[in-house]
Protein backbone atom coordinates (compact mmCIF):
# COMPACT_ATOMS: atom_id res chain seq x y z
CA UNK A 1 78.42 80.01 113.67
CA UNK A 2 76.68 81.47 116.73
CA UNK A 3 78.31 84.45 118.13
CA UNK A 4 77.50 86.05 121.43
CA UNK A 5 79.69 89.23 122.33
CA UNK A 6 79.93 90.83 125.72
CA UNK A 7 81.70 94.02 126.25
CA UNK A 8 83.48 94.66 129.44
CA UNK A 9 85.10 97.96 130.85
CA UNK A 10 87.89 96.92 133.54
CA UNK A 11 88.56 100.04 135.45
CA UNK A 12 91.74 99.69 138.15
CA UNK A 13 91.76 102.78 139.70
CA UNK A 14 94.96 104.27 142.15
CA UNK A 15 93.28 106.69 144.84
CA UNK A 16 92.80 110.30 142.96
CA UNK A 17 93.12 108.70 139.85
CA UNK A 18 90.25 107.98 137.33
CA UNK A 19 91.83 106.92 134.37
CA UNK A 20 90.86 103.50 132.50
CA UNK A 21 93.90 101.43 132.48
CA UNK A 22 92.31 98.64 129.98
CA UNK A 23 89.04 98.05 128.07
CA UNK A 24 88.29 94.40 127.53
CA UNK A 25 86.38 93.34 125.05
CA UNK A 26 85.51 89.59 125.45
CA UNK A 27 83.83 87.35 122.70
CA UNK A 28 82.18 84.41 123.17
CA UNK A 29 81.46 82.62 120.22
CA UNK A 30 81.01 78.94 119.01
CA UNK A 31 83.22 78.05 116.82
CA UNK A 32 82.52 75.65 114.21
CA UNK A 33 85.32 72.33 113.69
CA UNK A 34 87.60 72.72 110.55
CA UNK A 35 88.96 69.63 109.20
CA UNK A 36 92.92 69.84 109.25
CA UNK A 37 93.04 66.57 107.01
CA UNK A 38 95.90 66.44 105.00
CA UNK A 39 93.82 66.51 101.96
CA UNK A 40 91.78 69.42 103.31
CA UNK A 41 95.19 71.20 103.99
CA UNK A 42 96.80 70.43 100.64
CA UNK A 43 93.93 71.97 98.73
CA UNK A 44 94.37 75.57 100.77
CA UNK A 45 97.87 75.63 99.26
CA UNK A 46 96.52 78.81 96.95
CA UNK A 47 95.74 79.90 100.35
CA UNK A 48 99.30 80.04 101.99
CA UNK A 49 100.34 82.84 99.63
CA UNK A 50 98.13 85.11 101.36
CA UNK A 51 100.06 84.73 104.54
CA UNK A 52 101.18 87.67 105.18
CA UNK A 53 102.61 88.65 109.02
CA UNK A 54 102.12 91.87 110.13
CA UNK A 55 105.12 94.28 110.80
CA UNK A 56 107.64 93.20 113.18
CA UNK A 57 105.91 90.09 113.59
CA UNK A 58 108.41 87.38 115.86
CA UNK A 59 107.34 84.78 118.47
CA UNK A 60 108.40 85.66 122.10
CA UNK A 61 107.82 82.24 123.93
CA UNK A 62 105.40 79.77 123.06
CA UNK A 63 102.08 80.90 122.95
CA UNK A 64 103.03 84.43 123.09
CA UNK A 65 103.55 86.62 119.77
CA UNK A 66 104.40 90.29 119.39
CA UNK A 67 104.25 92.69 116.06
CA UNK A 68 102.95 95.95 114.77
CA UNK A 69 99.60 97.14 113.71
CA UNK A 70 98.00 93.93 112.08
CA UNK A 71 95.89 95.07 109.26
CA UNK A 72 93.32 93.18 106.94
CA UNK A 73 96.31 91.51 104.69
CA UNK A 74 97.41 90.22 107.82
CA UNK A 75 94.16 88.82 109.22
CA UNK A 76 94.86 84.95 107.05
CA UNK A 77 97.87 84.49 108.93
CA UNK A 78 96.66 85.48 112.28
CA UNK A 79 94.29 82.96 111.94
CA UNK A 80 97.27 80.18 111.24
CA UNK A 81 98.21 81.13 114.68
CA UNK A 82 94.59 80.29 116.47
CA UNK A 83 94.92 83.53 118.59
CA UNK A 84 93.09 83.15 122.25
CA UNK A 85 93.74 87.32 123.01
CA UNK A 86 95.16 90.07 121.78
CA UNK A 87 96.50 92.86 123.99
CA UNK A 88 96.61 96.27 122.35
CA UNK A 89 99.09 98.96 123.76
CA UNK A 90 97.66 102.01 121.57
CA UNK A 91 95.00 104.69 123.28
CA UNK A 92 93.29 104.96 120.20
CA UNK A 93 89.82 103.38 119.39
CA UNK A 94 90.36 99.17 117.97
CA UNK A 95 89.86 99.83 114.12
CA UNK A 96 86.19 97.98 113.09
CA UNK A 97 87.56 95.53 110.70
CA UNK A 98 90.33 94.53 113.47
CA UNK A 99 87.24 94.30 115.90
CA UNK A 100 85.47 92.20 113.95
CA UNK A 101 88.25 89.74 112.78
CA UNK A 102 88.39 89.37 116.56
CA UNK A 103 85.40 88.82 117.49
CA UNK A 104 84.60 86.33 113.96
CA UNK A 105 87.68 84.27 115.21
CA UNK A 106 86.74 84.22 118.92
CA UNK A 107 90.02 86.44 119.78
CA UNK A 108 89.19 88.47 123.67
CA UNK A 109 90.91 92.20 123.05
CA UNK A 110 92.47 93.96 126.11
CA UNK A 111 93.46 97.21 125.41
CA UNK A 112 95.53 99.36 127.26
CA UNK A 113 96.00 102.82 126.38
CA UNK A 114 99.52 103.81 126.53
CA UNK A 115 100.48 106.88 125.05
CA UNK A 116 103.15 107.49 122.56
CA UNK A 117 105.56 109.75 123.60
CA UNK A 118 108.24 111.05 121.75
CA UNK A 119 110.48 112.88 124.54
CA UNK A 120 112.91 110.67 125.57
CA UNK A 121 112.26 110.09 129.58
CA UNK A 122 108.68 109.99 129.70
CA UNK A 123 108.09 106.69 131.41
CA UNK A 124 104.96 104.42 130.69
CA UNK A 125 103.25 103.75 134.15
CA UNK A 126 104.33 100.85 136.49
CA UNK A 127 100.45 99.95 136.80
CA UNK A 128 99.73 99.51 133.22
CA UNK A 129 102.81 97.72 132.16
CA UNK A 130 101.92 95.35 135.42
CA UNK A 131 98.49 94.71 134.34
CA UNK A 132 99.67 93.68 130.90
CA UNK A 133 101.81 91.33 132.24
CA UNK A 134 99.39 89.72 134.08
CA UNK A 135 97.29 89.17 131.17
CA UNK A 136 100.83 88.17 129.18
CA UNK A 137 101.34 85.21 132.06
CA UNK A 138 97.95 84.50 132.41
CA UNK A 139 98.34 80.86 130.07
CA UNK A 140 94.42 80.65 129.62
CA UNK A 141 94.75 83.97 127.17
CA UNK A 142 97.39 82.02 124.90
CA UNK A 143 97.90 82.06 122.59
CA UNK A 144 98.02 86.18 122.42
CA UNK A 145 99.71 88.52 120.22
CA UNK A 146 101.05 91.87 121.64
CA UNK A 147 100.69 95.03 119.12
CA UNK A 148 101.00 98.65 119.29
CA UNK A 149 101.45 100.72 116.21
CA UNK A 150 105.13 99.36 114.82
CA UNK A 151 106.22 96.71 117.35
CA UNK A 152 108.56 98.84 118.88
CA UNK A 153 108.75 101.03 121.81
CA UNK A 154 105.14 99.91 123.50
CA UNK A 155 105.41 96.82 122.83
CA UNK A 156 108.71 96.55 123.25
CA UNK A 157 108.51 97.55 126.71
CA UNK A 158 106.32 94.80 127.71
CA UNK A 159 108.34 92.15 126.13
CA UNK A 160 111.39 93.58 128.05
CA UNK A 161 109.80 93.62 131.07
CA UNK A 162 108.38 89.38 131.10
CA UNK A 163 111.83 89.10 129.81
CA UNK A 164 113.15 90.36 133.06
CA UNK A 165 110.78 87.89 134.14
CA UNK A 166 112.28 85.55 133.03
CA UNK A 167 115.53 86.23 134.44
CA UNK A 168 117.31 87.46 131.14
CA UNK A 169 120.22 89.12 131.82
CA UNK A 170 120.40 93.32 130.53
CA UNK A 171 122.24 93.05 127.40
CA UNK A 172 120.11 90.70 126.26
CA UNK A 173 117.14 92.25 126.86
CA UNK A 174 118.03 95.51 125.40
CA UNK A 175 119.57 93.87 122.00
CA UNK A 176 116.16 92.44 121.14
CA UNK A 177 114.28 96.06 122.34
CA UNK A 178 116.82 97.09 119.83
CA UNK A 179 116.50 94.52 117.53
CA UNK A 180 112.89 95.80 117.15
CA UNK A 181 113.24 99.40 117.34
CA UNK A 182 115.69 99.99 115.02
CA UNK A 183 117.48 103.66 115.04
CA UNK A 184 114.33 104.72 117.16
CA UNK A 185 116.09 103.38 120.41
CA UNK A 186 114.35 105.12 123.45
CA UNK A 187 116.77 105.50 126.02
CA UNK A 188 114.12 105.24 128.86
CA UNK A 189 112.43 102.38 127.30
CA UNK A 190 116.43 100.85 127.76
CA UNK A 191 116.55 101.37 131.55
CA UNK A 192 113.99 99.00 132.43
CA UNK A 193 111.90 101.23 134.01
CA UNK A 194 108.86 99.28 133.67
């Protein structure tokens, strides 16, 4: 397999403001055929109990996944799902193993730094959560998964937000936030404010 990688920084900048609102880091790679047989696939069968899902792994729509932090466990079931993108909520640096499992599997990362906040009405900006969604809507990155840390409040956020897209009606919405998040229930994460 040839591999070319190309690393782009996507700055959108507000007047005054000169913070990066997502790094892209696109891979361009050649991917070689696999045979999807059905003898081919029978003989992987050993394989399919190492398909493990990361943490609060669930399909949104089709083409569009969401979960928590995958980790190497989780990289042979990734793969099952032929991942175009990945968009990464978390300010912190892409782990090098994660990196490379996207850039071996021809998987474009766009991260955008959101911080974690525990205070309750600390909002996450309009800007960032609108430049996700373009990258969500965007077909040609699907399929994509959507990950922060535990598949909760970052990530939940976004999936609220194409779900108000997508003309869901409140309750709704805020039963699967909840759904995901558990006990940990932000309350300004519940008022939409994204």
């Amino acid at each position: 397999m040839k591999e070319d990688t190309k690393t782009k920084l996507n700055q959108h900048q507000q007047p005054g403001r000169t913070q990066q609102m997502c790094r892209t880091i696109e891979v361009v790679a050649n991917v070689d055929h696999v045979d999807m047989s059905p003898a081919v696939v029978a003989s992987d069968t050993a394989d399919d109990l190492n398909l493990i899902p990361p943490l609060n792994f669930a399909m949104v729509d089709n083409g569009i996944f969401r979960s928590g932090f995958p980790d190497s466990a989780n990289f042979s079931f990734l793969q099952t799902l032929k991942l175009r993108s990945i968009i990464y909520l978390c300010p912190e640096p892409y782990p090098e193993a994660n990196t490379e499992f996207s850039k071996s599997n021809g998987i474009r990362l766009f991260q955008f730094g959101i911080e974690s906040y525990k205070e309750p009405f600390v909002n996450i900006p309009d800007d960032t959560i609108r430049e996700a969604l373009k990258v969500v809507l965007d077909v040609r990155n699907h399929p994509v998964l959507i990950h922060c840390n535990r598949g909760k409040h970052r990530t939940g956020c976004l999936v609220g937000c194409l779900r108000k897209l997508q003309r869901w009606c409140l309750s709704s919405v805020f039963d699967e936030y909840q759904r995901f998040a558990a006990a940990k229930a932000r309350i300004c994460d519940q008022r939409g404010e994204c």
